[in-house]
N, C-alpha and C. Protein backbone atom coordinates (compact mmCIF):
# COMPACT_ATOMS: atom_id res chain seq x y z
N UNK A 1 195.91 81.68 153.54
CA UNK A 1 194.89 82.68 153.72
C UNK A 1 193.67 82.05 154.39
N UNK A 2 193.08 83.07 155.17
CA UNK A 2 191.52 82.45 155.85
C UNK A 2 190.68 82.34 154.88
N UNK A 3 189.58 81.03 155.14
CA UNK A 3 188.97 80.92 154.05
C UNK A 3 187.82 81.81 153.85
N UNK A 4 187.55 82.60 155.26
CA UNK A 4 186.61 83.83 155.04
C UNK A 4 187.06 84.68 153.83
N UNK A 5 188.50 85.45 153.87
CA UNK A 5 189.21 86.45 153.02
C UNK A 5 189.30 85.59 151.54
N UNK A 6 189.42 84.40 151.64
CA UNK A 6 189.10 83.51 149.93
C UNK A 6 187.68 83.82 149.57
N UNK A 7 186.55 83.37 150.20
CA UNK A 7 185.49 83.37 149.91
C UNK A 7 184.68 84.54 149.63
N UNK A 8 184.93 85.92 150.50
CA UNK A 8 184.75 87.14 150.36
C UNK A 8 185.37 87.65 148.80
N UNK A 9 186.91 87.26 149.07
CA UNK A 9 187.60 87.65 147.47
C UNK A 9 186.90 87.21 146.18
N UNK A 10 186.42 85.88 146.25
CA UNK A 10 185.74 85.38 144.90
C UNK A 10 184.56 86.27 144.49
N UNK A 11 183.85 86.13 145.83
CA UNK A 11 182.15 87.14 145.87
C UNK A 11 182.68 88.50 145.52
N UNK A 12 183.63 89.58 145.78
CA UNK A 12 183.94 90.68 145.32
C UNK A 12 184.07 90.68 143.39
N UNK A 13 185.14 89.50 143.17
CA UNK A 13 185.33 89.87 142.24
C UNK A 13 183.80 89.46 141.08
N UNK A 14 183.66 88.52 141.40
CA UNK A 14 182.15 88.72 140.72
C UNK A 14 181.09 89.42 140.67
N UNK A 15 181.17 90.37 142.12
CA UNK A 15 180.32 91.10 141.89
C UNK A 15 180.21 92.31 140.54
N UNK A 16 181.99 92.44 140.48
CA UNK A 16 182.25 93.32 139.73
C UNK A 16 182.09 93.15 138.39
N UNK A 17 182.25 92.09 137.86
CA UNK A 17 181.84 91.45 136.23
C UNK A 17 180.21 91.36 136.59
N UNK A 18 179.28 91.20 137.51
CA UNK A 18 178.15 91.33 137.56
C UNK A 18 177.27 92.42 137.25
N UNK A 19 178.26 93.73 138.11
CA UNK A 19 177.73 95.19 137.56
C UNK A 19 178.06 95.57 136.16
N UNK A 20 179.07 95.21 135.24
CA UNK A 20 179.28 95.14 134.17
C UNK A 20 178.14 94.53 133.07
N UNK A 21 177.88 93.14 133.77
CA UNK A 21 176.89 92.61 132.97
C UNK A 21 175.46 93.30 133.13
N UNK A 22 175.40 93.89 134.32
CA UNK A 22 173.96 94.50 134.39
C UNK A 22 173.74 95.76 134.10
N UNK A 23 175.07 96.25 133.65
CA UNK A 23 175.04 97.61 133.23
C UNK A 23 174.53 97.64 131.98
N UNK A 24 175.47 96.22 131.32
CA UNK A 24 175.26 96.50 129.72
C UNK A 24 173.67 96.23 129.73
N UNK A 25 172.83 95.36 130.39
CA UNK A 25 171.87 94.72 130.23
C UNK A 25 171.09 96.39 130.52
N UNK A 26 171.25 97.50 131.11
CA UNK A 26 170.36 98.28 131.58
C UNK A 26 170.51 99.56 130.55
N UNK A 27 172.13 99.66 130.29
CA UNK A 27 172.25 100.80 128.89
C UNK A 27 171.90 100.66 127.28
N UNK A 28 171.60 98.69 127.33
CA UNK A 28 171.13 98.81 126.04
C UNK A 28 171.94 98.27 125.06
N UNK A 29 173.30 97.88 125.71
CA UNK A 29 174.43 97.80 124.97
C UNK A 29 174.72 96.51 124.32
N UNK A 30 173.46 95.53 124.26
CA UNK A 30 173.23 94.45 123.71
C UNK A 30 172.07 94.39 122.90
N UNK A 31 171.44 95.56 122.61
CA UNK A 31 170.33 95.83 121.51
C UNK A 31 169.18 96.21 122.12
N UNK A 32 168.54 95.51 123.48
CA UNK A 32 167.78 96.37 124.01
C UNK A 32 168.20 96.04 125.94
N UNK A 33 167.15 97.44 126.44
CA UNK A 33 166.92 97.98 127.71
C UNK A 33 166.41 97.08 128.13
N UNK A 34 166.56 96.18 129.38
CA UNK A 34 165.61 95.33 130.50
C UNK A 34 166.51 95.22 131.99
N UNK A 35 166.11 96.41 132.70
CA UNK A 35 166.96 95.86 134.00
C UNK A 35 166.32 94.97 134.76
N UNK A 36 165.57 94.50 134.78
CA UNK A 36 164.94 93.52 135.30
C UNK A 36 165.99 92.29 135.37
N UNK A 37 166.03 92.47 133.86
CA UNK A 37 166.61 91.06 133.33
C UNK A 37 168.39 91.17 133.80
N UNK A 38 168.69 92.46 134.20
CA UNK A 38 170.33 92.65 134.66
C UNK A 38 170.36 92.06 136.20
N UNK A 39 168.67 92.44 136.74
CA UNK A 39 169.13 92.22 138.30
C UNK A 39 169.01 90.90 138.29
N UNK A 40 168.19 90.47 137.21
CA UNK A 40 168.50 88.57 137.56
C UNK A 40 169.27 88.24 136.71
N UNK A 41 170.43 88.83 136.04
CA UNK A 41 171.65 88.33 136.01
C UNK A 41 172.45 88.20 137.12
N UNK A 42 172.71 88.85 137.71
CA UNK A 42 173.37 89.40 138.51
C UNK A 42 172.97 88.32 140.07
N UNK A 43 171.73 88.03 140.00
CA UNK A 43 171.22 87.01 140.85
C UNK A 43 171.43 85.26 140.78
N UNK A 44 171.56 85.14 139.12
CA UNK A 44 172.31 83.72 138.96
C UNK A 44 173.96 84.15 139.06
N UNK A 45 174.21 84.96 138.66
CA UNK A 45 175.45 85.31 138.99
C UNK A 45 176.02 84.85 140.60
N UNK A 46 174.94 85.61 141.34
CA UNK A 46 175.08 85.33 142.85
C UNK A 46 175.24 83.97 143.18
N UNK A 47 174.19 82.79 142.89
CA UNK A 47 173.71 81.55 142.86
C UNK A 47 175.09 80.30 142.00
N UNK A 48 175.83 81.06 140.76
CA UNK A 48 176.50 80.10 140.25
C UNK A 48 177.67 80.44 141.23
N UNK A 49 178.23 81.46 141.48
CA UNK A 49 179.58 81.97 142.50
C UNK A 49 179.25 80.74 143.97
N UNK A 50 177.93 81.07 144.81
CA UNK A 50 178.08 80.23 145.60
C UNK A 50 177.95 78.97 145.70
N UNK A 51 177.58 78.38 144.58
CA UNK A 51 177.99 76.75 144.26
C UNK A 51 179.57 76.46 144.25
N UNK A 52 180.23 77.56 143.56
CA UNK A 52 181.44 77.19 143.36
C UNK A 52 182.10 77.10 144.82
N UNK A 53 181.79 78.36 145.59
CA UNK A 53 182.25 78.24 146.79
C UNK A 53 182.13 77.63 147.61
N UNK A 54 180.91 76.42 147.46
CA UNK A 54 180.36 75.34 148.39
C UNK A 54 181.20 74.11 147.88
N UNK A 55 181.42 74.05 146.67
CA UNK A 55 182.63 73.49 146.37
C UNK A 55 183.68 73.52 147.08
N UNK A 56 184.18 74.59 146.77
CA UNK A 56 185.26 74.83 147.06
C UNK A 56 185.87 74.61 148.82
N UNK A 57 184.72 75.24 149.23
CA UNK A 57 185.48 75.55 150.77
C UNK A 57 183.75 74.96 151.36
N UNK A 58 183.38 73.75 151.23
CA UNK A 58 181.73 73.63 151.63
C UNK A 58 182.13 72.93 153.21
N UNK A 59 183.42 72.33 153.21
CA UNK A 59 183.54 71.39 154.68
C UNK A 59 184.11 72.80 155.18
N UNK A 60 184.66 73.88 155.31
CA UNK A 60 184.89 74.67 156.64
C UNK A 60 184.51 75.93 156.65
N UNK A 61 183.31 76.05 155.79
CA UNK A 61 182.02 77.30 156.14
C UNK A 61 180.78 76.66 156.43
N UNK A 62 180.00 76.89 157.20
CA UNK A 62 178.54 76.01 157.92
C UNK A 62 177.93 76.91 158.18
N UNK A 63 176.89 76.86 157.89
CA UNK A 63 175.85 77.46 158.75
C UNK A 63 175.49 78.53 157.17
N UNK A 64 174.11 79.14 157.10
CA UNK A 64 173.92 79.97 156.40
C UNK A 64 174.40 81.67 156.89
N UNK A 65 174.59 81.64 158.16
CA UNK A 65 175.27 83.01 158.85
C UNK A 65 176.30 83.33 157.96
N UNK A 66 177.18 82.25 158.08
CA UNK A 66 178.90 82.36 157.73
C UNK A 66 178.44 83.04 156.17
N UNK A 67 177.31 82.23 155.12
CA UNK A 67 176.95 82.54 153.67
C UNK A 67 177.07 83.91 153.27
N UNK A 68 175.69 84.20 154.62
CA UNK A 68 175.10 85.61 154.38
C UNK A 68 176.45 86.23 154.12
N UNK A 69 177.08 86.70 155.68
CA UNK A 69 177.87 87.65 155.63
C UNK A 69 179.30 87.37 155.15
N UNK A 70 179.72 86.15 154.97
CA UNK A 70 181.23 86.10 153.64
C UNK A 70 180.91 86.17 152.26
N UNK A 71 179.41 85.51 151.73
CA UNK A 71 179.14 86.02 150.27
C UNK A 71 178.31 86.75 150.13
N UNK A 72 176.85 86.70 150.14
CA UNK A 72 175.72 87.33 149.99
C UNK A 72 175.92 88.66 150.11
N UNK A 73 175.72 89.23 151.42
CA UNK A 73 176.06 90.77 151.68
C UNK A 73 177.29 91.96 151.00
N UNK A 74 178.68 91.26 151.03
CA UNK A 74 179.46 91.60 150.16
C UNK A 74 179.53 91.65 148.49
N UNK A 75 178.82 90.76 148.03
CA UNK A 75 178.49 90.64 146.71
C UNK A 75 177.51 91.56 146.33
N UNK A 76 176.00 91.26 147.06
CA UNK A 76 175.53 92.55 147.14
C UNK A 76 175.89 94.09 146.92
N UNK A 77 176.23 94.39 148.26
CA UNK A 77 176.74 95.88 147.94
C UNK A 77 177.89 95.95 147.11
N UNK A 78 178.53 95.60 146.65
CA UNK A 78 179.32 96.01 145.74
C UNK A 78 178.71 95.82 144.43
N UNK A 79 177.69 95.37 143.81
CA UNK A 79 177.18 94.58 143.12
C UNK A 79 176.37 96.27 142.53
N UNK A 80 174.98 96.24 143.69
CA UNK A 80 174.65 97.18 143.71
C UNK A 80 174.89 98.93 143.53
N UNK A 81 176.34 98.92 144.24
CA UNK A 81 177.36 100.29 144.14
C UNK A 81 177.65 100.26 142.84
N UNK A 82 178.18 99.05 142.40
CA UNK A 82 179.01 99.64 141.02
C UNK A 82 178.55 99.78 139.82
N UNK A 83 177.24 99.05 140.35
CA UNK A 83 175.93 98.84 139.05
C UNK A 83 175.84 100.21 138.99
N UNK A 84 174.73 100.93 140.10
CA UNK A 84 175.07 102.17 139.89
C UNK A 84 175.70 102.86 139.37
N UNK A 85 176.67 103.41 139.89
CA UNK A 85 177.91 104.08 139.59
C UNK A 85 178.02 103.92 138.06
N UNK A 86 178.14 103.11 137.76
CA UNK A 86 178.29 102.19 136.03
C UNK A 86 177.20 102.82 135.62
N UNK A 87 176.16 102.94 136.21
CA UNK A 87 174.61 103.46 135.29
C UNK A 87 174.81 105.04 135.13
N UNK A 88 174.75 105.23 136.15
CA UNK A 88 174.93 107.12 135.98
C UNK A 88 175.79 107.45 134.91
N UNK A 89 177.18 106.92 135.25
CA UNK A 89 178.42 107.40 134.13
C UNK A 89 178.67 107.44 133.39
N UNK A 90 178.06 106.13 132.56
CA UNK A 90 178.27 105.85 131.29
C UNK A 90 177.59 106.67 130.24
C-alpha cells in the first residue's frame, strides 16, 4: 500500500475515537460539560497520531505539505463531522 493511503488510514481512524472522546467530554458523560477541554483532546489526539506517523513512515513523507494534507486536514474534518453529528444525536 502507498504510504499516503497508510498514513491517511491511521489519521481517519483516530479521528473517529477522537469524536467519541469529545463527544463524551461535551455531553457530560464523564460527570461534567467542557468542550473546550474535548477540542483539546482531540488536538493531542491530533499531535500523539502524528508522532506515531513520523515514526512510522518519517523517511518517505517530507515536507509539512505532504502533513497538512495526508494527516491534518483529513483528521480534521472527519474529526469535526462526527463530533458533530455525535453531538446533535445523542
Amino acid at each position: 500500500m502507498d504510504t499516503t493511503v497508510k498514513v491517511v488510514s491511521i489519521h481517519l481512524v483516530a479521528a473517529i475515537v477522537a469524536a467519541f472522546i469529545s463527544v463524551s467530554f461535551s455531553l457530560g458523560w464523564l460527570g461534567f460539560k467542557n468542550e473546550a477541554l474535548a477540542f483539546v483532546a482531540g488536538l493531542i489526539i491530533l499531535y500523539v497520531i502524528g508522532q506515531v506517523c513520523q515514526n512510522l513512515f518519517g523517511e518517505e513523507i517530507k515536507g509539512f505539505s505532504a502533513w497538512l494534507w495526508d494527516g491534518i486536514l483529513p483528521f480534521a474534518f472527519c474529526w469535526f463531522i462526527l463530533w458533530t453529528i455525535l453531538f446533535n444525536y445523542l
